[in-house]
Structure formats: C-alpha cells, structure tokens
PDB file of N, CA and C in Angstrom:
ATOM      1  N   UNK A   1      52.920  44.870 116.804  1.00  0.00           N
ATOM      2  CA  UNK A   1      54.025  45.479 116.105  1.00  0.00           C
ATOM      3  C   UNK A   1      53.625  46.827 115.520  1.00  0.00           C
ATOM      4  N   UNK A   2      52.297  47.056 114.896  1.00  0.00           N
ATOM      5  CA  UNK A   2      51.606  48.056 114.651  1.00  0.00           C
ATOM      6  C   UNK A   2      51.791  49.145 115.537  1.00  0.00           C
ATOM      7  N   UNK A   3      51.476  48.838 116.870  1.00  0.00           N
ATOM      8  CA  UNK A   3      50.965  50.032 117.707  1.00  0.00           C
ATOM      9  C   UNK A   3      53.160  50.542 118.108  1.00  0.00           C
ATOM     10  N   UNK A   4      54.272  49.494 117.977  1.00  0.00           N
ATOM     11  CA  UNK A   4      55.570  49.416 118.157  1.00  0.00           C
ATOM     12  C   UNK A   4      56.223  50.821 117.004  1.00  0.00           C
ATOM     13  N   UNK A   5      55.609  50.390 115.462  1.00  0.00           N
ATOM     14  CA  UNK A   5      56.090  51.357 115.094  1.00  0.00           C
ATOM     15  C   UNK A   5      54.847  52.995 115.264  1.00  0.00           C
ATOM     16  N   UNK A   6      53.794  52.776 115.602  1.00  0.00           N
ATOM     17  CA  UNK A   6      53.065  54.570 115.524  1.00  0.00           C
ATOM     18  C   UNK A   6      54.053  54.821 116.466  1.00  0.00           C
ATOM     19  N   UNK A   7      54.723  54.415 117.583  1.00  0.00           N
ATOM     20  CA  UNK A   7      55.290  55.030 118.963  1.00  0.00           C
ATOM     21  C   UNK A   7      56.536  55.338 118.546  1.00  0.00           C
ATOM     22  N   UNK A   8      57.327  54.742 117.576  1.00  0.00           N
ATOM     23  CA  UNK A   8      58.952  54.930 116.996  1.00  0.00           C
ATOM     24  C   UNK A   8      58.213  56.278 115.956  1.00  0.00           C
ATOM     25  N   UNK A   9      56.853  56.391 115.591  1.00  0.00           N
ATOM     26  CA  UNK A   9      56.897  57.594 114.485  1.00  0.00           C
ATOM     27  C   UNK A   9      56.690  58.705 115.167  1.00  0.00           C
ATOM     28  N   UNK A  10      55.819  58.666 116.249  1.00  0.00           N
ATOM     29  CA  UNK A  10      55.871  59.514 117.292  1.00  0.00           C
ATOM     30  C   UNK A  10      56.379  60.126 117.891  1.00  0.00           C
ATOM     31  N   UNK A  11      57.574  59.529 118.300  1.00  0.00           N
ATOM     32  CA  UNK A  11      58.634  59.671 119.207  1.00  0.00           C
ATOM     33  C   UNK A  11      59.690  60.254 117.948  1.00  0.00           C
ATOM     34  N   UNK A  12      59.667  60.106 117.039  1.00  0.00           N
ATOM     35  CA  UNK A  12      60.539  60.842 116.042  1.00  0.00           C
ATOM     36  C   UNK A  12      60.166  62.025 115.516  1.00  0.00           C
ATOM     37  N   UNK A  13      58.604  61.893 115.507  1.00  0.00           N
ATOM     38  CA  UNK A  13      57.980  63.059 114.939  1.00  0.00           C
ATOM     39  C   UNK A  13      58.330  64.616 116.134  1.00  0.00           C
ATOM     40  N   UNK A  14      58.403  63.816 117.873  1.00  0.00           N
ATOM     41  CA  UNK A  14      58.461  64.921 118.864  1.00  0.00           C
ATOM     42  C   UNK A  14      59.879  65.289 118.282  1.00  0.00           C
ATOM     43  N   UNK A  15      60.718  64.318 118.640  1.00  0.00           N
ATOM     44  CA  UNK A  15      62.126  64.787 118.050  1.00  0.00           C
ATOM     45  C   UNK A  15      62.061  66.069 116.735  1.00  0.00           C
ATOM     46  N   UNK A  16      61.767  65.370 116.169  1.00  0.00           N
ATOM     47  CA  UNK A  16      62.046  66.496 114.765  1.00  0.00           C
ATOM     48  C   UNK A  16      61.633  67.818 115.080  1.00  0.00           C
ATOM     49  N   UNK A  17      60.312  67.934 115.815  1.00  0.00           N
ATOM     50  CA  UNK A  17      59.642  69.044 116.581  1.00  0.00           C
ATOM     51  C   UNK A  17      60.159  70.073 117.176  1.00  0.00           C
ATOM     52  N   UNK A  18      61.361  69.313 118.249  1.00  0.00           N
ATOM     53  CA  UNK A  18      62.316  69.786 119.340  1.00  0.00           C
ATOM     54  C   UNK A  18      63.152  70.178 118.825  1.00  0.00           C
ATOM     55  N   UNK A  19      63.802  69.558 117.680  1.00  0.00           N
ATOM     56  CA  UNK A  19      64.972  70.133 116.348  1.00  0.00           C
ATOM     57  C   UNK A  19      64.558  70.829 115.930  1.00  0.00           C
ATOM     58  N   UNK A  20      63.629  71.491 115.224  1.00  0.00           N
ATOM     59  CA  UNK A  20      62.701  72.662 114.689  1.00  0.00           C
ATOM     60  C   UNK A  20      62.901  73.707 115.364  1.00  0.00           C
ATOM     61  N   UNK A  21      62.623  73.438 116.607  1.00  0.00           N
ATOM     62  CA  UNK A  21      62.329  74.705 117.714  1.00  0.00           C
ATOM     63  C   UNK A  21      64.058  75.399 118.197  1.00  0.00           C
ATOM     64  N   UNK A  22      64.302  73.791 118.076  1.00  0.00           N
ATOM     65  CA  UNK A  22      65.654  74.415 118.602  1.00  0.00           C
ATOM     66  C   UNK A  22      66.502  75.635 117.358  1.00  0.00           C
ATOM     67  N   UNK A  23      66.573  75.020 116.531  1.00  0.00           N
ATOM     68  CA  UNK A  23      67.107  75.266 115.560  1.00  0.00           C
ATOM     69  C   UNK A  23      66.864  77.015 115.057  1.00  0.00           C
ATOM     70  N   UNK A  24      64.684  76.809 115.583  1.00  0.00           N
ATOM     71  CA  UNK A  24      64.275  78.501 115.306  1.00  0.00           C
ATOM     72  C   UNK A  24      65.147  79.376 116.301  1.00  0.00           C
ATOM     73  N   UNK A  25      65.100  78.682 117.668  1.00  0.00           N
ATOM     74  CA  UNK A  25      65.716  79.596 118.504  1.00  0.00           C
ATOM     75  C   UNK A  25      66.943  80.149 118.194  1.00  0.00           C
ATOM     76  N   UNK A  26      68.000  78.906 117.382  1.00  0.00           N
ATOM     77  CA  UNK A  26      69.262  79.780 117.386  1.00  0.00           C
ATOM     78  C   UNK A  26      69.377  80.412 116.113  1.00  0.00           C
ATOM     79  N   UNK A  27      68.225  80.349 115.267  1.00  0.00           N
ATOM     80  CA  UNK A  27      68.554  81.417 114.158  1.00  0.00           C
ATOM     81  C   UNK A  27      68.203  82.663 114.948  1.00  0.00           C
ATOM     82  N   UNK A  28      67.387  82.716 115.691  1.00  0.00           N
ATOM     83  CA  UNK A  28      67.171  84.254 116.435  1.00  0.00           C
ATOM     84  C   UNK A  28      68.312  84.654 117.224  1.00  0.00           C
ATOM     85  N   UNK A  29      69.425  83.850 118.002  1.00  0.00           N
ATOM     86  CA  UNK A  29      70.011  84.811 118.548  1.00  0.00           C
ATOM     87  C   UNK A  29      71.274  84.692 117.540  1.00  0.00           C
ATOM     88  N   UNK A  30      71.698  84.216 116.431  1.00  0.00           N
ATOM     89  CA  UNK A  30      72.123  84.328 115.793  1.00  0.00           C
ATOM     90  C   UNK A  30      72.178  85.664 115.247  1.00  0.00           C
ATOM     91  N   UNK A  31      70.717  86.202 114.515  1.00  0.00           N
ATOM     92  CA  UNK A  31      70.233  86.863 113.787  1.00  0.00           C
ATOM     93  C   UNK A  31      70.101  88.402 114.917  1.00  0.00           C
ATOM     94  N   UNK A  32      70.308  88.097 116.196  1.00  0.00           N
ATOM     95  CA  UNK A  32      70.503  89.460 117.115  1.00  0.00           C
ATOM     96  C   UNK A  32      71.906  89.498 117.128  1.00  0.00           C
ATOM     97  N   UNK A  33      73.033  88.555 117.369  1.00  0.00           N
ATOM     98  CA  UNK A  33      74.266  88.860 117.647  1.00  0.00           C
ATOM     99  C   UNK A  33      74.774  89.493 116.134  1.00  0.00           C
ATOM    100  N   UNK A  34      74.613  89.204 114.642  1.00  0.00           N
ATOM    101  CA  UNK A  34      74.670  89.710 113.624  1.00  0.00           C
ATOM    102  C   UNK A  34      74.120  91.253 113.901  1.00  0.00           C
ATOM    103  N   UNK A  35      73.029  91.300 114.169  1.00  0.00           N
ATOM    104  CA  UNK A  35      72.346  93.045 114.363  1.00  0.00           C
ATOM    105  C   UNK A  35      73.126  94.006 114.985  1.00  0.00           C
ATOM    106  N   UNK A  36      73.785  93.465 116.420  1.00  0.00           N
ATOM    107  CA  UNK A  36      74.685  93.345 117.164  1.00  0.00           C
ATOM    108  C   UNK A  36      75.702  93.810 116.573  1.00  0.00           C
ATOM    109  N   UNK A  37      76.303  93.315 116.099  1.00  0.00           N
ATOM    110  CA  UNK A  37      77.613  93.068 115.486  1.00  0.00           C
ATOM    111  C   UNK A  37      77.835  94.292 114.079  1.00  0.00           C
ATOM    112  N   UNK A  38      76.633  94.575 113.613  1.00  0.00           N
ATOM    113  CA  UNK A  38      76.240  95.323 112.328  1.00  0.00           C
ATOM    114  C   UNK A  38      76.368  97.093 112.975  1.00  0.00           C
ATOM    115  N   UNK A  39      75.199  96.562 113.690  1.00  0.00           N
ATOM    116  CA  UNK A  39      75.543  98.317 114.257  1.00  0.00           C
ATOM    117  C   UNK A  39      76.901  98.857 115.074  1.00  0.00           C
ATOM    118  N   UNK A  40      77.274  97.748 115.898  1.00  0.00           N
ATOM    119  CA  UNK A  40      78.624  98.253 116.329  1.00  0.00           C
ATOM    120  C   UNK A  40      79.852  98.429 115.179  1.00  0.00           C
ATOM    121  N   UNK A  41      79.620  97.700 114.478  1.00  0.00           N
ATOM    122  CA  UNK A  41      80.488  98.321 113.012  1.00  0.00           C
ATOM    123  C   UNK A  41      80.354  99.877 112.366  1.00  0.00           C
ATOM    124  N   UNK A  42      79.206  99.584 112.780  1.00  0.00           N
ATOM    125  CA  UNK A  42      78.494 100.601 112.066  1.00  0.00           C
ATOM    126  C   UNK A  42      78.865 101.904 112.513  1.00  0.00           C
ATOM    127  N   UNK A  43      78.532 102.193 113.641  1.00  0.00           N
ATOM    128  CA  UNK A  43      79.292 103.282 115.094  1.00  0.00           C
ATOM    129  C   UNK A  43      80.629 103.427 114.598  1.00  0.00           C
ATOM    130  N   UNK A  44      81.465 102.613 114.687  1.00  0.00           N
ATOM    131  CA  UNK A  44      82.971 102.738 114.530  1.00  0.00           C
ATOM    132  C   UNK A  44      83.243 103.209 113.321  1.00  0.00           C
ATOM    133  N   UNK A  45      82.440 102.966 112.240  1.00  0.00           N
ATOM    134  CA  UNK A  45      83.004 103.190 110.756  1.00  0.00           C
ATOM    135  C   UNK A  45      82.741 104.839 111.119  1.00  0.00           C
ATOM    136  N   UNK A  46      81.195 105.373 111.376  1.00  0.00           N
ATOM    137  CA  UNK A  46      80.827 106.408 111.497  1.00  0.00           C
ATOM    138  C   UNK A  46      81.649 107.430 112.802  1.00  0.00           C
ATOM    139  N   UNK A  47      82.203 106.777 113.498  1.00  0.00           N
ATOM    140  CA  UNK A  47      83.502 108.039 114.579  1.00  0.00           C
ATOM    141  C   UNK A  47      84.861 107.785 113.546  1.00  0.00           C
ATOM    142  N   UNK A  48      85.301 106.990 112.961  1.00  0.00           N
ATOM    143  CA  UNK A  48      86.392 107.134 112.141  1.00  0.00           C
ATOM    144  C   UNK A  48      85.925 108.210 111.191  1.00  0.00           C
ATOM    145  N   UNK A  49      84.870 107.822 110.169  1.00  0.00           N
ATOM    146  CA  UNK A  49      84.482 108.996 109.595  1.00  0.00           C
ATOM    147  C   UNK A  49      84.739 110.607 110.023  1.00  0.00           C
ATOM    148  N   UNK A  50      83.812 110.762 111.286  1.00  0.00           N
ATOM    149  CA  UNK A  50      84.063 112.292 111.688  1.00  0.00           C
ATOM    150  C   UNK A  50      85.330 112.899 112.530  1.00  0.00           C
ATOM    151  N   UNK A  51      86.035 111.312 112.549  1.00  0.00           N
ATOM    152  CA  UNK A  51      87.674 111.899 113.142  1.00  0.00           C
ATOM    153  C   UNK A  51      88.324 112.617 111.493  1.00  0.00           C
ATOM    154  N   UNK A  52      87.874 112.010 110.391  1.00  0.00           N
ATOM    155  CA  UNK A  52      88.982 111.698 109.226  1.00  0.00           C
ATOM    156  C   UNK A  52      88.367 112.985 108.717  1.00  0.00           C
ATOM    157  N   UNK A  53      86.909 113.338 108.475  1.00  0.00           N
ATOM    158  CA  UNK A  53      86.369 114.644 107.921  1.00  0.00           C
ATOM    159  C   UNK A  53      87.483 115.681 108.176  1.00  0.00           C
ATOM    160  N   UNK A  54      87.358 116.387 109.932  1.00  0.00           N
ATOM    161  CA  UNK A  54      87.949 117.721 109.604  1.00  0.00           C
ATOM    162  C   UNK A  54      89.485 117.526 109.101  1.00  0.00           C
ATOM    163  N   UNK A  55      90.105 116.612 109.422  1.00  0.00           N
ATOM    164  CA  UNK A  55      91.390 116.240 109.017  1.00  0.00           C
ATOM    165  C   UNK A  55      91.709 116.228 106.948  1.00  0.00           C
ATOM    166  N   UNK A  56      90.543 116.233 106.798  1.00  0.00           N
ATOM    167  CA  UNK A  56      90.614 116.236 105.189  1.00  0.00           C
ATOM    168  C   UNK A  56      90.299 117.467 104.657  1.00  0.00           C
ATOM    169  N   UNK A  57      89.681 117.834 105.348  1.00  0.00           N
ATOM    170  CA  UNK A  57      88.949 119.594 104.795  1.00  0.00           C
ATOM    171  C   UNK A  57      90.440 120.273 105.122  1.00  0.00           C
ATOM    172  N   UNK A  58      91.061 120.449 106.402  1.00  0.00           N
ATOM    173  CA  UNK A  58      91.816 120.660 106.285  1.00  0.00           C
ATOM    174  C   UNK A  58      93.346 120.598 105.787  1.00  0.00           C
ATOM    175  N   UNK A  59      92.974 119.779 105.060  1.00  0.00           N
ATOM    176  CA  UNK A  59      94.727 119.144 103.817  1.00  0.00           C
ATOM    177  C   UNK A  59      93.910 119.939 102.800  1.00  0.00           C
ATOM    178  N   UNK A  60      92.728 119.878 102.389  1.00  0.00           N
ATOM    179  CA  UNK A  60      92.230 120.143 100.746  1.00  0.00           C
ATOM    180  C   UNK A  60      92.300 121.646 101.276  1.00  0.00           C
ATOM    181  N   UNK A  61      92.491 122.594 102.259  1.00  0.00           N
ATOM    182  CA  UNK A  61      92.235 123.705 102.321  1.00  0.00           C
ATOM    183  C   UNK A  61      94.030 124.035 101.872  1.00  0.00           C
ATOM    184  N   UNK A  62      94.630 123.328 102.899  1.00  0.00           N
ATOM    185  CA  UNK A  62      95.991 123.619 102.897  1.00  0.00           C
ATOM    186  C   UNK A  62      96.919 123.525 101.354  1.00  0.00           C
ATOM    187  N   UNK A  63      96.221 122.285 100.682  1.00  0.00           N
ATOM    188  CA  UNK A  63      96.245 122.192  99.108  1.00  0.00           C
ATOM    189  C   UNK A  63      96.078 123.650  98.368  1.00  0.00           C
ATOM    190  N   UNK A  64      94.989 123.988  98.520  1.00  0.00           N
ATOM    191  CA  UNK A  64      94.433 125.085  97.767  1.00  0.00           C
ATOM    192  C   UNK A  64      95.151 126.352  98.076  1.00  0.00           C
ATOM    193  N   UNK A  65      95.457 126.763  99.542  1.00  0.00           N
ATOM    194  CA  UNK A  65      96.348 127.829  99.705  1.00  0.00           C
ATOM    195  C   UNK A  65      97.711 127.554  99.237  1.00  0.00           C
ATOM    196  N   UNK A  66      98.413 126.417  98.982  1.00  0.00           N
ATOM    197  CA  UNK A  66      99.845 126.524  98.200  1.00  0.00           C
ATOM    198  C   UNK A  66      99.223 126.701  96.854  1.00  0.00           C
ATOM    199  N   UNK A  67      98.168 126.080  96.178  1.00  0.00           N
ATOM    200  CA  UNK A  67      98.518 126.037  94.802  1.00  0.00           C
ATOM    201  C   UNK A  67      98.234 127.580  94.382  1.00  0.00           C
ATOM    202  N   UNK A  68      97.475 128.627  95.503  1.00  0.00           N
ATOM    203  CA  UNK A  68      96.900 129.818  95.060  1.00  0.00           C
ATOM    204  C   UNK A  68      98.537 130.889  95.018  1.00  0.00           C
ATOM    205  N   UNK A  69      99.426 130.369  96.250  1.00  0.00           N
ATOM    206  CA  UNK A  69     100.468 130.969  96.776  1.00  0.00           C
ATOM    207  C   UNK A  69     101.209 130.383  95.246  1.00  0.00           C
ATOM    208  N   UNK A  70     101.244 129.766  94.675  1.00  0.00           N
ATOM    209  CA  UNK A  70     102.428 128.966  93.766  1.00  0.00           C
ATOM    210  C   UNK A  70     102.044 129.598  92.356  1.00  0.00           C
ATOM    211  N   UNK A  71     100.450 129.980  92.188  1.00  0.00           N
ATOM    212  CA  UNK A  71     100.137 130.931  90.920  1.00  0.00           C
ATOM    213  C   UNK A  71     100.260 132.462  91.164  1.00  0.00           C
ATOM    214  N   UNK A  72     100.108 132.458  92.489  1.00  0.00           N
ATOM    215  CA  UNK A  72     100.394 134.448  92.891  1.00  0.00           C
ATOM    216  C   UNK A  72     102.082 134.319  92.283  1.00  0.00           C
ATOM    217  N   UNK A  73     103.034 133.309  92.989  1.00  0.00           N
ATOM    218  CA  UNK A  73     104.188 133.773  92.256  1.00  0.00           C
ATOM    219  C   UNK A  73     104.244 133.451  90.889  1.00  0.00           C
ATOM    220  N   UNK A  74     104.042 132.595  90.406  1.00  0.00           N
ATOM    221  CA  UNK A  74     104.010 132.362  88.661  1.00  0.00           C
ATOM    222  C   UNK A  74     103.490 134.163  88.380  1.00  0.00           C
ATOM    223  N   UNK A  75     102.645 134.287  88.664  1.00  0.00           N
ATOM    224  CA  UNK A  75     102.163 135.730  87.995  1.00  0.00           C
ATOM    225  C   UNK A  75     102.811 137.179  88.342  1.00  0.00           C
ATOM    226  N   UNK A  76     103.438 136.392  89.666  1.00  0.00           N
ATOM    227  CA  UNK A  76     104.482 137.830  89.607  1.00  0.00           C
ATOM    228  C   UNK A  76     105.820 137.859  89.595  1.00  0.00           C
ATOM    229  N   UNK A  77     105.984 136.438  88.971  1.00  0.00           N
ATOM    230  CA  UNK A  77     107.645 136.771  88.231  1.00  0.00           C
ATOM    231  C   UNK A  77     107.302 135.405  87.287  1.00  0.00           C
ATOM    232  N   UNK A  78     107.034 136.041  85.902  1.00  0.00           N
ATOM    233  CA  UNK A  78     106.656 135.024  84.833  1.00  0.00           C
ATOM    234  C   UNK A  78     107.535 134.407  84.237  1.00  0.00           C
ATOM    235  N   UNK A  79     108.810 135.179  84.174  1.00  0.00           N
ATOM    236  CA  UNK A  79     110.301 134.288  83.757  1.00  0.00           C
ATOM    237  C   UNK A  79     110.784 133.713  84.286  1.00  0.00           C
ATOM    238  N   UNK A  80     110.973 133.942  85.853  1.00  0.00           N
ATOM    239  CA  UNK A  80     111.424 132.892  86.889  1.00  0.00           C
ATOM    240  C   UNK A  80     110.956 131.795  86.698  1.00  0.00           C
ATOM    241  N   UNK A  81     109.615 131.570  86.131  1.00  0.00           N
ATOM    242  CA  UNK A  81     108.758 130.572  86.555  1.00  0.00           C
ATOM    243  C   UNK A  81     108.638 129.860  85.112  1.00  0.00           C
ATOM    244  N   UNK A  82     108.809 130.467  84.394  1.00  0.00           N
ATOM    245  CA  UNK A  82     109.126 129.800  82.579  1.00  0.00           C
ATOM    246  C   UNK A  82     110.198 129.265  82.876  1.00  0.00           C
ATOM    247  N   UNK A  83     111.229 129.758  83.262  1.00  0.00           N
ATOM    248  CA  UNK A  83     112.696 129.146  83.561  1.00  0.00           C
ATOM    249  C   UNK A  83     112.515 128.051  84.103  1.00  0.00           C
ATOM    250  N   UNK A  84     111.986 128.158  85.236  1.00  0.00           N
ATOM    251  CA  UNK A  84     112.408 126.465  86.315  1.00  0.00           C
ATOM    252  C   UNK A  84     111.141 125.458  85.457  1.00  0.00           C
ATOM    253  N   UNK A  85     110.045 126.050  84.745  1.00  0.00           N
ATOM    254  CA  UNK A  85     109.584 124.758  84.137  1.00  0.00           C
ATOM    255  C   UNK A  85     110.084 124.111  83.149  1.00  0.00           C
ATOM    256  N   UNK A  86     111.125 124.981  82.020  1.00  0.00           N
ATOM    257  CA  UNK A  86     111.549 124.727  81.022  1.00  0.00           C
ATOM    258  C   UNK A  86     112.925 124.032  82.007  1.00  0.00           C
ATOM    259  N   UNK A  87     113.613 124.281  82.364  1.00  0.00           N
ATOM    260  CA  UNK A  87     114.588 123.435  83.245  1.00  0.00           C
ATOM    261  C   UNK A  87     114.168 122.294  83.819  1.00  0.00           C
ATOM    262  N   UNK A  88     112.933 122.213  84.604  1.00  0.00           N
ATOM    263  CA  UNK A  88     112.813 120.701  84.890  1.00  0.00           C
ATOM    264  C   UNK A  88     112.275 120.323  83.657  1.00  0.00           C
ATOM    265  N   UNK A  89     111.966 120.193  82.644  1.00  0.00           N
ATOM    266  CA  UNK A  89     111.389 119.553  81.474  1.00  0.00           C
ATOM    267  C   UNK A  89     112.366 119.421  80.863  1.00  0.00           C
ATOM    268  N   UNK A  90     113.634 120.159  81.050  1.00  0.00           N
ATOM    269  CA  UNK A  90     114.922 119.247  80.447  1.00  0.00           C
ATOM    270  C   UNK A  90     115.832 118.423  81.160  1.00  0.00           C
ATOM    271  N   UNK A  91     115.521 118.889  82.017  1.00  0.00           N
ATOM    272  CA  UNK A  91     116.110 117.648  83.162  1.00  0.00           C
ATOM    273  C   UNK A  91     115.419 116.195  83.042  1.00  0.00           C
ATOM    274  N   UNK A  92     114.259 116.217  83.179  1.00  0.00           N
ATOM    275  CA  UNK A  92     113.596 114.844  82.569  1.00  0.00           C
ATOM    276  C   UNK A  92     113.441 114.459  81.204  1.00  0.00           C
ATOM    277  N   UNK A  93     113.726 115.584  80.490  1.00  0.00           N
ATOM    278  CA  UNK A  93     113.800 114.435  79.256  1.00  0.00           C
ATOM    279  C   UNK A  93     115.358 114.094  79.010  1.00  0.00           C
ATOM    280  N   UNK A  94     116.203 114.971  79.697  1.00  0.00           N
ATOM    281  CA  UNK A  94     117.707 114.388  79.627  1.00  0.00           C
ATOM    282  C   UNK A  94     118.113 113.164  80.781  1.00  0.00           C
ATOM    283  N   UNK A  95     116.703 112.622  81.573  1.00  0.00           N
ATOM    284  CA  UNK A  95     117.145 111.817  82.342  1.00  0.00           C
ATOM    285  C   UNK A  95     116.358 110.483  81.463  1.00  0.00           C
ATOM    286  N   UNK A  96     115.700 110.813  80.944  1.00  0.00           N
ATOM    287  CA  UNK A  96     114.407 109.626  80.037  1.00  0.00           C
ATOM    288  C   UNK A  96     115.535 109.240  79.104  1.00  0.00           C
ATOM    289  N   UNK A  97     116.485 110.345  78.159  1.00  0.00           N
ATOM    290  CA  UNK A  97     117.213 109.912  77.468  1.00  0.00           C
ATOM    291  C   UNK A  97     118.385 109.008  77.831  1.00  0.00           C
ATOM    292  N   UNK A  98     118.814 109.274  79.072  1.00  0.00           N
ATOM    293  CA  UNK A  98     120.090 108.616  79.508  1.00  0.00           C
ATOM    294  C   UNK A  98     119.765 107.073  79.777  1.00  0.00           C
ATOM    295  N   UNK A  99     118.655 107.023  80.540  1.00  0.00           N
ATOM    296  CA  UNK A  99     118.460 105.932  81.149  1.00  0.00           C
ATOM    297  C   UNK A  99     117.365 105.091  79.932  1.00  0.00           C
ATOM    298  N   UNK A 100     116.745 105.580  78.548  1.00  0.00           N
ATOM    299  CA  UNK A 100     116.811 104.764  77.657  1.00  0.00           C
ATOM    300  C   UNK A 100     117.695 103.635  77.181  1.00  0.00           C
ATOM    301  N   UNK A 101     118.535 104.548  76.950  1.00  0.00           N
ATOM    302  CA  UNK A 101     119.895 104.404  76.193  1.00  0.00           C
ATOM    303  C   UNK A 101     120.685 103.188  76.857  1.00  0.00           C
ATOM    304  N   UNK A 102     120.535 103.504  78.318  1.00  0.00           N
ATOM    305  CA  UNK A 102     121.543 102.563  79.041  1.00  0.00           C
ATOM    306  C   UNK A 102     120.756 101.376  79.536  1.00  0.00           C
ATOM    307  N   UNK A 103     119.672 101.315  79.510  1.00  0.00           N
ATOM    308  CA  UNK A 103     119.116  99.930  79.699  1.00  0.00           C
ATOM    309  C   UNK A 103     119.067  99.158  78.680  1.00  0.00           C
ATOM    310  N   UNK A 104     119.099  99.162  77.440  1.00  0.00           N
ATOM    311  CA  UNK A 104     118.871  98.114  76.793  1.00  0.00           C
ATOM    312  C   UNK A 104     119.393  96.856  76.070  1.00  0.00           C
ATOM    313  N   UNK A 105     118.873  95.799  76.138  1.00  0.00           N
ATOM    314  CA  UNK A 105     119.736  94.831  76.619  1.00  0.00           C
ATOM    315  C   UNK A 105     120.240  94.598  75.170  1.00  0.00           C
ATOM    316  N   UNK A 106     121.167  93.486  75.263  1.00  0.00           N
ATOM    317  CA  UNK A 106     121.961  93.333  73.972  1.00  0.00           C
ATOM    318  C   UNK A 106     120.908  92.442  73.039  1.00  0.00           C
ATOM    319  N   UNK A 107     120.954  92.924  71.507  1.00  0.00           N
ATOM    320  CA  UNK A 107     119.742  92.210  70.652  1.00  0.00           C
ATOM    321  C   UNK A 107     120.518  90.710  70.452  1.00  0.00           C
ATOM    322  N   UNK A 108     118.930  89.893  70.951  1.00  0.00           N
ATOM    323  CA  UNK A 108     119.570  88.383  70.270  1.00  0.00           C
ATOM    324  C   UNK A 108     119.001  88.036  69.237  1.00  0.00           C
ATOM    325  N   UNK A 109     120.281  87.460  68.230  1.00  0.00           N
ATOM    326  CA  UNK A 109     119.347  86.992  66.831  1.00  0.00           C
ATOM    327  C   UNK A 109     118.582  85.105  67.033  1.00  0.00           C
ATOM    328  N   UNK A 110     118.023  85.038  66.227  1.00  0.00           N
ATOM    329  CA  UNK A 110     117.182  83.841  66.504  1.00  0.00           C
ATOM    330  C   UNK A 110     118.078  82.615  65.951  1.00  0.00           C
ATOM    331  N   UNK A 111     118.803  82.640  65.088  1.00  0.00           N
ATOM    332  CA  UNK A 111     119.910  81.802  64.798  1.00  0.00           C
ATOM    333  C   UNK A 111     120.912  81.445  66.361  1.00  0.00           C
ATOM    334  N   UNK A 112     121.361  82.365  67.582  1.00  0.00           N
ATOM    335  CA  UNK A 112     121.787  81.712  68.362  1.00  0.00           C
ATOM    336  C   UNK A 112     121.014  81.455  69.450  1.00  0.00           C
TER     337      UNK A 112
END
C-alpha cells in the first residue's frame, strides 16, 4: 500500500509540474498579446495626436487673429464699441430681470 500511495504522490506531483509549466507558458503569451495590444494603442493614440496638432495650432492661430482684428476695431472706433458693450450689458441684465421675476413660484406657508 506504501509503494500505492509514493506512485498517487508522484503522479500528482508530475501533474502539478505540467500545471506549472502550462500555466508559465500562458502567462507569456498572455503577457506578449498585452505588449501587443499596448503598443498598437499606443501608435493610434500617437497618429490621432499628429492629425489633431496642426488642426489646433491652427484654430488657436485663427482665435488670435479675430481677437487682434476685434481690438484693432475697439481702438479705432471707441464709442461704437462702448455702445454695443454697454447695450449688451443691458440687454442681459434686462433679461436676468425679467426672467427672475417670472419664475418664481408661489410662497407656501407651513400651516398649509
């Protein structure tokens, strides 16, 4: 019975062995299809990047030439330009006022 179980520990011990090995193997191609998988992300993030670059330089350029075009006129007609700010600043606070006023709901007292 002795020599029955060394051969059942044996035979379990190869097993566990073969599970080991197996197991190393698929952390490795695991651990390549992840690598895999990392750098091809990686590529794609980096061509989106240099599609999106000149596309941004060029809005922040296009930004900067209106706001330069929008102070050349402020500076060369300074009342025109006092006017329409003081006009929209009463336009919104005569629209803040209206629509205060008209939203608010009817007060309830705590008695009903």
């Amino acid at each position: 019975m002795a020599a029955n179980t060394d051969d059942i520990r044996a035979s379990v011990s190869k097993d566990i062995a073969a599970l080991q090995q197996e197991v190393s193997r698929l952390q490795k191609m695991i651990s390549a299809q992840g690598a895999e998988a990392y750098y091809e992300v990686r590529g794609r993030a980096g061509k989106a990047y240099d599609e999106a670059l000149p596309r941004a330089k060029n809005a922040v350029a296009q930004i900067r030439a209106e706001g330069a075009a929008a102070a050349g006129a402020a500076r060369e007609h300074p009342t025109a330009a006092t006017t329409a700010l003081v006009l929209a600043g009463a336009i919104g606070f005569l629209a803040g006022y209206l629509l205060s006023g008209s939203s608010q709901p009817e007060p309830r007292h705590w008695w009903r």
